[in-house]
Structures are given as C-alpha cells and as structure tokens.
PDB file of N, CA and C in Angstrom:
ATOM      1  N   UNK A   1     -85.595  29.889-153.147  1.00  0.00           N
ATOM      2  CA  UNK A   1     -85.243  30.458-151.861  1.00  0.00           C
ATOM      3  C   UNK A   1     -84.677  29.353-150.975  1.00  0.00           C
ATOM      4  N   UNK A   2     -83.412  29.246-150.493  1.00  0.00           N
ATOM      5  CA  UNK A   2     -82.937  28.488-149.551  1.00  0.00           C
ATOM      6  C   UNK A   2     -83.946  28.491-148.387  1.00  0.00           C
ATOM      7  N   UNK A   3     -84.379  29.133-147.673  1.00  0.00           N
ATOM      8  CA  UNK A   3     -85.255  29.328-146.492  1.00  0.00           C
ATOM      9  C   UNK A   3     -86.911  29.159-147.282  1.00  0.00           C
ATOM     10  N   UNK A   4     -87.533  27.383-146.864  1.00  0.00           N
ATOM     11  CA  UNK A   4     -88.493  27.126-147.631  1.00  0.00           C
ATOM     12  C   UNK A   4     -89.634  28.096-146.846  1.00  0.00           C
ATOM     13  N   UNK A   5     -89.432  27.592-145.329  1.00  0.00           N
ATOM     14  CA  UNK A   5     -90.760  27.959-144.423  1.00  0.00           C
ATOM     15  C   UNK A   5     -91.180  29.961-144.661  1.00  0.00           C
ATOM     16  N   UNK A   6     -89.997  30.459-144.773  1.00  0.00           N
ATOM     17  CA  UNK A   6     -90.236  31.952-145.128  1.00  0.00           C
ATOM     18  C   UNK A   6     -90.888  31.972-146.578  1.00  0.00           C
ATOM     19  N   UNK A   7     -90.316  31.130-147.284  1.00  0.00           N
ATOM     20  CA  UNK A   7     -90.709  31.284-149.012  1.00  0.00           C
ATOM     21  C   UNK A   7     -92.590  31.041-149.261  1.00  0.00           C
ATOM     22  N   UNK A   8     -92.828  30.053-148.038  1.00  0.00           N
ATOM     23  CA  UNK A   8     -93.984  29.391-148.165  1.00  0.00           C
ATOM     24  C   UNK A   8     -95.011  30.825-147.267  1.00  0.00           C
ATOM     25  N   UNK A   9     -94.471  31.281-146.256  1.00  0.00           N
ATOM     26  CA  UNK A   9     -95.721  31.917-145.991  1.00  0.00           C
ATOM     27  C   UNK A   9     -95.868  33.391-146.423  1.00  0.00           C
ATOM     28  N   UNK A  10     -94.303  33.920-147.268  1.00  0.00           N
ATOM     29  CA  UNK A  10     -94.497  35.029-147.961  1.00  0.00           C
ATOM     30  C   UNK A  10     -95.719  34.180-149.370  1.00  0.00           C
ATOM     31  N   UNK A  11     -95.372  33.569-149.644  1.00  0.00           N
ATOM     32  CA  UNK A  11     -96.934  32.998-151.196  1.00  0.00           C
ATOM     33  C   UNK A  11     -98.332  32.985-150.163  1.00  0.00           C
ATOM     34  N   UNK A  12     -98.326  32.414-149.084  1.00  0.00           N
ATOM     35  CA  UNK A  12     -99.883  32.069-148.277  1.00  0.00           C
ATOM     36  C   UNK A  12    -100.285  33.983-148.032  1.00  0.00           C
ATOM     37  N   UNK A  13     -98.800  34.958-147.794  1.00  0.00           N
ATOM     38  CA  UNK A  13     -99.362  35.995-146.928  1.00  0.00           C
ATOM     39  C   UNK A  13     -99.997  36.672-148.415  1.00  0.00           C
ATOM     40  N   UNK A  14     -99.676  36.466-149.652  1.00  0.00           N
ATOM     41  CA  UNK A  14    -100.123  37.187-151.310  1.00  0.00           C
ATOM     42  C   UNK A  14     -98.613  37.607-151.645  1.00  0.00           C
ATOM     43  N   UNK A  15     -97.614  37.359-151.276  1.00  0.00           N
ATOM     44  CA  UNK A  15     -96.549  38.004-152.284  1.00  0.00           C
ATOM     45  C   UNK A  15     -96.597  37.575-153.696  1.00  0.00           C
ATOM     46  N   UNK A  16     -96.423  39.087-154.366  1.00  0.00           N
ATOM     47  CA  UNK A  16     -96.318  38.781-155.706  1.00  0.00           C
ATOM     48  C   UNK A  16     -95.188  38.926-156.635  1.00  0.00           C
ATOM     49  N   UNK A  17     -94.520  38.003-157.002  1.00  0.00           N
ATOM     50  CA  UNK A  17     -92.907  38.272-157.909  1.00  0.00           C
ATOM     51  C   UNK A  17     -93.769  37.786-159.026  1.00  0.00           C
ATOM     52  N   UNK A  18     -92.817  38.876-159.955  1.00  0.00           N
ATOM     53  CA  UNK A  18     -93.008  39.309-161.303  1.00  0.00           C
ATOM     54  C   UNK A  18     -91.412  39.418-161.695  1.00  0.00           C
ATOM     55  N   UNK A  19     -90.952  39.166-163.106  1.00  0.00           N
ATOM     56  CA  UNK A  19     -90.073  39.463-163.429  1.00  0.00           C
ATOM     57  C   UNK A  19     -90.577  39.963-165.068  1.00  0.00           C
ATOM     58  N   UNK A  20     -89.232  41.322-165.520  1.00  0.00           N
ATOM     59  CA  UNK A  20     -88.894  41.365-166.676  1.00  0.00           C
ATOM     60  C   UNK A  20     -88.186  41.349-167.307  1.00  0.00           C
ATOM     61  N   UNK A  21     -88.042  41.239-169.091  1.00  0.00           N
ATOM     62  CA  UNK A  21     -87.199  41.012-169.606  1.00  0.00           C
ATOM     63  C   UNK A  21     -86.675  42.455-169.852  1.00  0.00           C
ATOM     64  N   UNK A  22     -85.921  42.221-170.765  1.00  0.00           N
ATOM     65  CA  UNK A  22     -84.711  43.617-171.584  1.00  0.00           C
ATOM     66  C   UNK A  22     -86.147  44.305-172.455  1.00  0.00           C
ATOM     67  N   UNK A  23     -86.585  43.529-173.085  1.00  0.00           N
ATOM     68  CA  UNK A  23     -87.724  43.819-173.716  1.00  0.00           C
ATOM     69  C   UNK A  23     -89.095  44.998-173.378  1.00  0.00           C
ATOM     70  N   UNK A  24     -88.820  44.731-172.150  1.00  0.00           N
ATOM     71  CA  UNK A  24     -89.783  45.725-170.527  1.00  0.00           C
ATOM     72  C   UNK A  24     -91.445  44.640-170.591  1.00  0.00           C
ATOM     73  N   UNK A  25     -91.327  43.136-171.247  1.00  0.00           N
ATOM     74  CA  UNK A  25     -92.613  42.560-170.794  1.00  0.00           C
ATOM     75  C   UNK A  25     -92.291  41.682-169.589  1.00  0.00           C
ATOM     76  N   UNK A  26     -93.887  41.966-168.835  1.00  0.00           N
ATOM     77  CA  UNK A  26     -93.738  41.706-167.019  1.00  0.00           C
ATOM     78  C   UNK A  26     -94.385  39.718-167.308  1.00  0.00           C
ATOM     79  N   UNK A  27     -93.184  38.979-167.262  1.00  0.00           N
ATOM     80  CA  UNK A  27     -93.764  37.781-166.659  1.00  0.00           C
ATOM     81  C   UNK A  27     -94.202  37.413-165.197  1.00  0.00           C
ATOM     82  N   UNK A  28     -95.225  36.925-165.328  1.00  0.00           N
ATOM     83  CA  UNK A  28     -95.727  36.385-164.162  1.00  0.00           C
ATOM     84  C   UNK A  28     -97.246  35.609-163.514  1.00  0.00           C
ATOM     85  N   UNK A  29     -96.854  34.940-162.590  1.00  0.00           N
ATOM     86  CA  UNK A  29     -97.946  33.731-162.838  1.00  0.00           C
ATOM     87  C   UNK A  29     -99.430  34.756-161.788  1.00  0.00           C
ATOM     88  N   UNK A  30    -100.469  34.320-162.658  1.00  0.00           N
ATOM     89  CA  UNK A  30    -101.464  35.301-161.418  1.00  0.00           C
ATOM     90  C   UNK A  30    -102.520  33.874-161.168  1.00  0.00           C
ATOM     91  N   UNK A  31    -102.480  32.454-161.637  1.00  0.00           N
ATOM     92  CA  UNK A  31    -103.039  32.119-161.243  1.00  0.00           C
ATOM     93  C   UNK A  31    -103.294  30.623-161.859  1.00  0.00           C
ATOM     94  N   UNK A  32    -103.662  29.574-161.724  1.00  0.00           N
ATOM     95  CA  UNK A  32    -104.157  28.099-162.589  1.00  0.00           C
ATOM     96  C   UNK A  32    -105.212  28.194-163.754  1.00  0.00           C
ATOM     97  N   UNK A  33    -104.967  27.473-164.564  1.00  0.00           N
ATOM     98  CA  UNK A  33    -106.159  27.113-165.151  1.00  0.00           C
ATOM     99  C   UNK A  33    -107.459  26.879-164.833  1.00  0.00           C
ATOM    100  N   UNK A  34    -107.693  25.771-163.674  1.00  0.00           N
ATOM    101  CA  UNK A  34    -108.410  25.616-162.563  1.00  0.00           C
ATOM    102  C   UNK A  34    -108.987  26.720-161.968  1.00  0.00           C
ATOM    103  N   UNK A  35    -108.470  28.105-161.993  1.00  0.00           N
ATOM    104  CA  UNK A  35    -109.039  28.897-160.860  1.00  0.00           C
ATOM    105  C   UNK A  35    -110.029  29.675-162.081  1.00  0.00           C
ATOM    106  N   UNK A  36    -111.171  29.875-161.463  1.00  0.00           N
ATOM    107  CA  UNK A  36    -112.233  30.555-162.178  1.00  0.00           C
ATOM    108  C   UNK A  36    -112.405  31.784-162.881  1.00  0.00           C
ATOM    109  N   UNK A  37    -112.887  32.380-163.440  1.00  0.00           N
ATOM    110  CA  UNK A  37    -112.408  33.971-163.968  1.00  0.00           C
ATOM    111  C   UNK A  37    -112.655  34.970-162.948  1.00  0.00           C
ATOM    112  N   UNK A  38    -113.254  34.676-161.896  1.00  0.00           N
ATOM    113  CA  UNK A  38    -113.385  36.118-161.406  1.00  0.00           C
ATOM    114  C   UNK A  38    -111.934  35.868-160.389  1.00  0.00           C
ATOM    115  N   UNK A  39    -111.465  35.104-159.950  1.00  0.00           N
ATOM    116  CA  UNK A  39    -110.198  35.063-159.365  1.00  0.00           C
ATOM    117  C   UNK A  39    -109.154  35.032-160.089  1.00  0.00           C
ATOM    118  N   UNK A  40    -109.427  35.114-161.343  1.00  0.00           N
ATOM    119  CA  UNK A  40    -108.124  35.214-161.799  1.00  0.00           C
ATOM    120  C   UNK A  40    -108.172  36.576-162.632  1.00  0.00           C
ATOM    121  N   UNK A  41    -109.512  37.435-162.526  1.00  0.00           N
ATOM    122  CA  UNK A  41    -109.493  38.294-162.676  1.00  0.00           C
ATOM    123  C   UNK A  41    -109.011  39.601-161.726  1.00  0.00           C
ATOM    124  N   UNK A  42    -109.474  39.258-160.133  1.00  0.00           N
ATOM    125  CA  UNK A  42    -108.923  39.740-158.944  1.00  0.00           C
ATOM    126  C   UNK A  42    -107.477  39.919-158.799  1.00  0.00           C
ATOM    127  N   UNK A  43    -106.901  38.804-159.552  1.00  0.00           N
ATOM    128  CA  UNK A  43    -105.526  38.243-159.112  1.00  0.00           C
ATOM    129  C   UNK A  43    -104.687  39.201-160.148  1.00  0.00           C
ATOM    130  N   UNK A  44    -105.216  39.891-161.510  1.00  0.00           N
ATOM    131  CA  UNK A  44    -104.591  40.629-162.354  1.00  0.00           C
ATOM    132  C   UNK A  44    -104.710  41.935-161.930  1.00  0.00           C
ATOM    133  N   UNK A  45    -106.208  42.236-161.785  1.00  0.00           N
ATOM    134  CA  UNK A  45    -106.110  43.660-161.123  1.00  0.00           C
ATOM    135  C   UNK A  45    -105.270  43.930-159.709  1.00  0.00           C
ATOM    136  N   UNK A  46    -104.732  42.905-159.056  1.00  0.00           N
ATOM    137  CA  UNK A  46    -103.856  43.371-158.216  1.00  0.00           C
ATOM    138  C   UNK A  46    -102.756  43.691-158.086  1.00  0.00           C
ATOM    139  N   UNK A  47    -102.234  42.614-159.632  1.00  0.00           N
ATOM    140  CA  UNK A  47    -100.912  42.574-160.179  1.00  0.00           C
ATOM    141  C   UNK A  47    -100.982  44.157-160.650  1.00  0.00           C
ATOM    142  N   UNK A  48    -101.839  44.161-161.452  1.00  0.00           N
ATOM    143  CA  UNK A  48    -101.684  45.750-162.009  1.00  0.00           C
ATOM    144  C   UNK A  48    -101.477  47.042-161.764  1.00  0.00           C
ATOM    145  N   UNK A  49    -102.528  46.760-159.859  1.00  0.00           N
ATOM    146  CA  UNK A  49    -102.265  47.848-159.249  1.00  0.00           C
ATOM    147  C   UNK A  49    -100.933  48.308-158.795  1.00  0.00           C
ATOM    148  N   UNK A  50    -100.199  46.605-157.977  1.00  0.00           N
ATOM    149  CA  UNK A  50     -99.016  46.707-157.646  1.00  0.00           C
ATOM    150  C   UNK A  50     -98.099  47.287-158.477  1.00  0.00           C
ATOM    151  N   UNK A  51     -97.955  46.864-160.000  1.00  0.00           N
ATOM    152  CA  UNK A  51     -97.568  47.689-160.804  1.00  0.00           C
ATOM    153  C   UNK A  51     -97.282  49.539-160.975  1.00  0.00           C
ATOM    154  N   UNK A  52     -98.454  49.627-161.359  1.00  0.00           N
ATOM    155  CA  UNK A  52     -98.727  50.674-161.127  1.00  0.00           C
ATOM    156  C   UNK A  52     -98.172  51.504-159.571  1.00  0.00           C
ATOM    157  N   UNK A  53     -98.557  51.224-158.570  1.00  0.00           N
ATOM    158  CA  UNK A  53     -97.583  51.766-157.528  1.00  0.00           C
ATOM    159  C   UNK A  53     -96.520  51.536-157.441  1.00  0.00           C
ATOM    160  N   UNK A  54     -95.647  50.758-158.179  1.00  0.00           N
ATOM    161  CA  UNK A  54     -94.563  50.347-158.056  1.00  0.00           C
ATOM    162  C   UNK A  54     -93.553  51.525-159.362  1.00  0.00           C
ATOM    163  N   UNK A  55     -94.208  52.524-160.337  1.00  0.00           N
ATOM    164  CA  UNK A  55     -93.894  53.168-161.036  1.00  0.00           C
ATOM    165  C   UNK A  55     -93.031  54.164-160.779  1.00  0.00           C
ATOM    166  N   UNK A  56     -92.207  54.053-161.045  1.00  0.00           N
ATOM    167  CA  UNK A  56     -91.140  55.547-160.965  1.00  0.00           C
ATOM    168  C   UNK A  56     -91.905  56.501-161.060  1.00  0.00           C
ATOM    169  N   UNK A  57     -91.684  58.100-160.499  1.00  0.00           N
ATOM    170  CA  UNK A  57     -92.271  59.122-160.516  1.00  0.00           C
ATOM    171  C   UNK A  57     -91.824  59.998-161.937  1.00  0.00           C
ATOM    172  N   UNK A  58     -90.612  59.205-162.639  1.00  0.00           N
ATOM    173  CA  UNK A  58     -89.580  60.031-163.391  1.00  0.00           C
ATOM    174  C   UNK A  58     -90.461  59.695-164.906  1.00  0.00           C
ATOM    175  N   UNK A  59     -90.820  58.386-164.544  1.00  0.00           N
ATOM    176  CA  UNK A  59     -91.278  57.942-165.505  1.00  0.00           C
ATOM    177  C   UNK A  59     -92.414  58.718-166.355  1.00  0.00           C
ATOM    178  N   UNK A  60     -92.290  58.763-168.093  1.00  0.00           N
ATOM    179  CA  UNK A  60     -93.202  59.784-168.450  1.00  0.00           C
ATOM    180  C   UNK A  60     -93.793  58.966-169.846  1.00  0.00           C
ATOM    181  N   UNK A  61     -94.981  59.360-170.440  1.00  0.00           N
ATOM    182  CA  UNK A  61     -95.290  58.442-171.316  1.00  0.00           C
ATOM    183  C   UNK A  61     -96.202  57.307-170.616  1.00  0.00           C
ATOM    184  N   UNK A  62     -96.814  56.477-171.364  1.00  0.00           N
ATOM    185  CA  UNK A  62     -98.067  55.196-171.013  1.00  0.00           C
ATOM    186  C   UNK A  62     -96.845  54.513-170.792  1.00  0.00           C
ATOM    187  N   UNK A  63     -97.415  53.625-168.952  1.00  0.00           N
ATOM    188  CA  UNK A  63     -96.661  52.670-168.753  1.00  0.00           C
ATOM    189  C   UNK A  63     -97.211  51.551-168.901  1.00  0.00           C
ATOM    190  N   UNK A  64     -98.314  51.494-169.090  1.00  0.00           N
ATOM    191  CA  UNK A  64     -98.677  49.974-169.486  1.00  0.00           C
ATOM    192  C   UNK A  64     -99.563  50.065-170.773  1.00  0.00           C
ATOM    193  N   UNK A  65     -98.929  49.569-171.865  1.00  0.00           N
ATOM    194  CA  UNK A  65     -99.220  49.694-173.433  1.00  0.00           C
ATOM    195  C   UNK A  65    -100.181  48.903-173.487  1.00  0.00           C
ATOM    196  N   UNK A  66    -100.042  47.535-173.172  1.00  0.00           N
ATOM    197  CA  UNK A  66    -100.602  46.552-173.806  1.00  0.00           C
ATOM    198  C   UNK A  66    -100.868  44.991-172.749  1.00  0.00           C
ATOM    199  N   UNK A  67    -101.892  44.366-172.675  1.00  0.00           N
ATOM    200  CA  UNK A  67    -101.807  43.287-171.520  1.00  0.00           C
ATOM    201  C   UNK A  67    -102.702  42.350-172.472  1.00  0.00           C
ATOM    202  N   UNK A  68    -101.554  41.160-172.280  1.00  0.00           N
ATOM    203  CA  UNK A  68    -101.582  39.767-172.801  1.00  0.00           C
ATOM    204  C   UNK A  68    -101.935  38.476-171.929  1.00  0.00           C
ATOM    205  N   UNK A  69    -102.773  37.755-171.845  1.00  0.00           N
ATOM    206  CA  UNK A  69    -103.059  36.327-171.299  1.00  0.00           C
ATOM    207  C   UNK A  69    -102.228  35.446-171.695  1.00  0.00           C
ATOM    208  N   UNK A  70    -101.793  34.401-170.974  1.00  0.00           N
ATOM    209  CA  UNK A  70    -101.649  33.026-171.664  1.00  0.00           C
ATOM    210  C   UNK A  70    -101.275  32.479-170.820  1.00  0.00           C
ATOM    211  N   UNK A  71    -101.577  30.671-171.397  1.00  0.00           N
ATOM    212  CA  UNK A  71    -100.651  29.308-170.543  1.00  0.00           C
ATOM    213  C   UNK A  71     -99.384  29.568-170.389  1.00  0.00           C
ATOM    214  N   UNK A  72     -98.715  28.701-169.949  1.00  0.00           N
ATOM    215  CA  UNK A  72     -96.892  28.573-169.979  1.00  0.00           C
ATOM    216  C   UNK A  72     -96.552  28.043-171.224  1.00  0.00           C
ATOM    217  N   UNK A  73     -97.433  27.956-172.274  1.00  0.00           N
ATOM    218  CA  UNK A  73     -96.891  27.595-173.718  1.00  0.00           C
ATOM    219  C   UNK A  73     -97.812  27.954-174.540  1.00  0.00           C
ATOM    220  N   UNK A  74     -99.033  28.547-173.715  1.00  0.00           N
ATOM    221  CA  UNK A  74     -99.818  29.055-175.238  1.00  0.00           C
ATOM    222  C   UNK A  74     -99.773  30.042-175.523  1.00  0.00           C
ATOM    223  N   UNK A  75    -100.997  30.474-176.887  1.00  0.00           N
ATOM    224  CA  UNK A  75    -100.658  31.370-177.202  1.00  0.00           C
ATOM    225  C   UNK A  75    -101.208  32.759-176.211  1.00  0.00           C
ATOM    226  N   UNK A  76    -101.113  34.077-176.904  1.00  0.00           N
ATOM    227  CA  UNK A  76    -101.145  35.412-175.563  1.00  0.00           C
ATOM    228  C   UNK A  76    -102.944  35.955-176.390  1.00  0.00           C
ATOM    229  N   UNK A  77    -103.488  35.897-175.284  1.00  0.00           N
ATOM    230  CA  UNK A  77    -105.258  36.603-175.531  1.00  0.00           C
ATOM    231  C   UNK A  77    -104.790  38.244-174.915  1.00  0.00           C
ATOM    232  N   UNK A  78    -105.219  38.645-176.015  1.00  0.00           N
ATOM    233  CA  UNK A  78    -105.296  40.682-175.473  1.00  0.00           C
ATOM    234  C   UNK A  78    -106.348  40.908-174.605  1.00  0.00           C
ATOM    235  N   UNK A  79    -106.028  41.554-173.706  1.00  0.00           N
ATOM    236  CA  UNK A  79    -106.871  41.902-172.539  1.00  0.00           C
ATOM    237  C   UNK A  79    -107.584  43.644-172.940  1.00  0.00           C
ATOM    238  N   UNK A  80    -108.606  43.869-172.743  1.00  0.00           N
ATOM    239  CA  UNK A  80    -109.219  45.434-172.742  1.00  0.00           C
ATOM    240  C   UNK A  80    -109.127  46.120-171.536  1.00  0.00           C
ATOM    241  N   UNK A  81    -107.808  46.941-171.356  1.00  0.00           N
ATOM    242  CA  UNK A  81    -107.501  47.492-170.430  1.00  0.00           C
ATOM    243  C   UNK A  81    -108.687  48.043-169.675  1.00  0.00           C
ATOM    244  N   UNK A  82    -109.735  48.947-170.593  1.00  0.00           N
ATOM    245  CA  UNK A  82    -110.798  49.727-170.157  1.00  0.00           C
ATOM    246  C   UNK A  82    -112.039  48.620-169.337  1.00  0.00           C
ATOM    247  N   UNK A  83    -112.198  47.443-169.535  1.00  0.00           N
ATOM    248  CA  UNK A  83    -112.698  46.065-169.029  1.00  0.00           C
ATOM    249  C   UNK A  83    -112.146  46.016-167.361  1.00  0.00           C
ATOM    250  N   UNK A  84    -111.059  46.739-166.722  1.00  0.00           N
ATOM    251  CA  UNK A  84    -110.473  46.187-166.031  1.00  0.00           C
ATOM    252  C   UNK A  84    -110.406  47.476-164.695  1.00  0.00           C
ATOM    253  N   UNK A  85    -110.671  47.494-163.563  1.00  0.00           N
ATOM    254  CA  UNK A  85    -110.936  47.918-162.432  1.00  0.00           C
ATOM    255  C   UNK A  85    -109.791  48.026-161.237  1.00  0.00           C
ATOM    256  N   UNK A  86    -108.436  49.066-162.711  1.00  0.00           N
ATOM    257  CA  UNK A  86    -107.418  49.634-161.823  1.00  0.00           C
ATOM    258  C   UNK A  86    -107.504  51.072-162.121  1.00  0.00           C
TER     259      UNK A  86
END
C-alpha cells in the first residue's frame, strides 16, 4: 500500500486480506508461530466466519471442503472442521 499510516491502522483495527488462487485455495496469514493456540485458534474462526459471510448467495454445494495449517514452507496439518466454533 503506498499510504503506510492507513495500511498500519487498517492491520491494528483487525483487517483481514486473504487471497486466492485459480485453484479456489484461500491463502492467508492468521497468525506467528509465537502466538499460542487459543489465538491462533480465535484468529481462524474469524477468518472462517468472514468467509463464510463473505459467500455468494448463488453459490450452491459445500463451500468450504477442506482446512489446512501450515508455516510459509511447511508442510499443511488438516484441521477438523467439526473441532471448530463457526
């Protein structure tokens, strides 16, 4: 973002960017290594929800198949959707 001071307090206010590929999988960062599991558990179920409201109405069929963990180079841990409080 050319405009840092806007860039910086849309991240402090919780904005969340996500991007996807052609593929339809949602990259995106929810959180450090460093940060503990229940915050980085908070930090997915919010992603998810946003998701989820963010769904076309047209849309028909399961929109979210499958949810994967990982570093920026490791490998992806499967998540148990039913584990999760969206």
């Amino acid at each position: 973002s050319p405009d840092v001071a806007t860039a910086v307090t849309n991240a402090k206010s919780g904005q969340v960017r996500y991007r996807t590929d052609k593929g339809g999988i949602i990259h995106c960062t929810i959180g450090k290594s460093s940060f503990d599991i229940s915050q980085l558990r908070e930090n997915l179920e919010f992603l998810l929800a946003d998701l989820k409201k963010a769904k076309p109405a047209s849309s028909k069929g399961v929109y979210l198949k499958k949810i994967s963990l990982s570093t920026t180079m490791g490998a992806g841990v499967a998540v148990d959707q039913s584990s999760l409080d969206i």
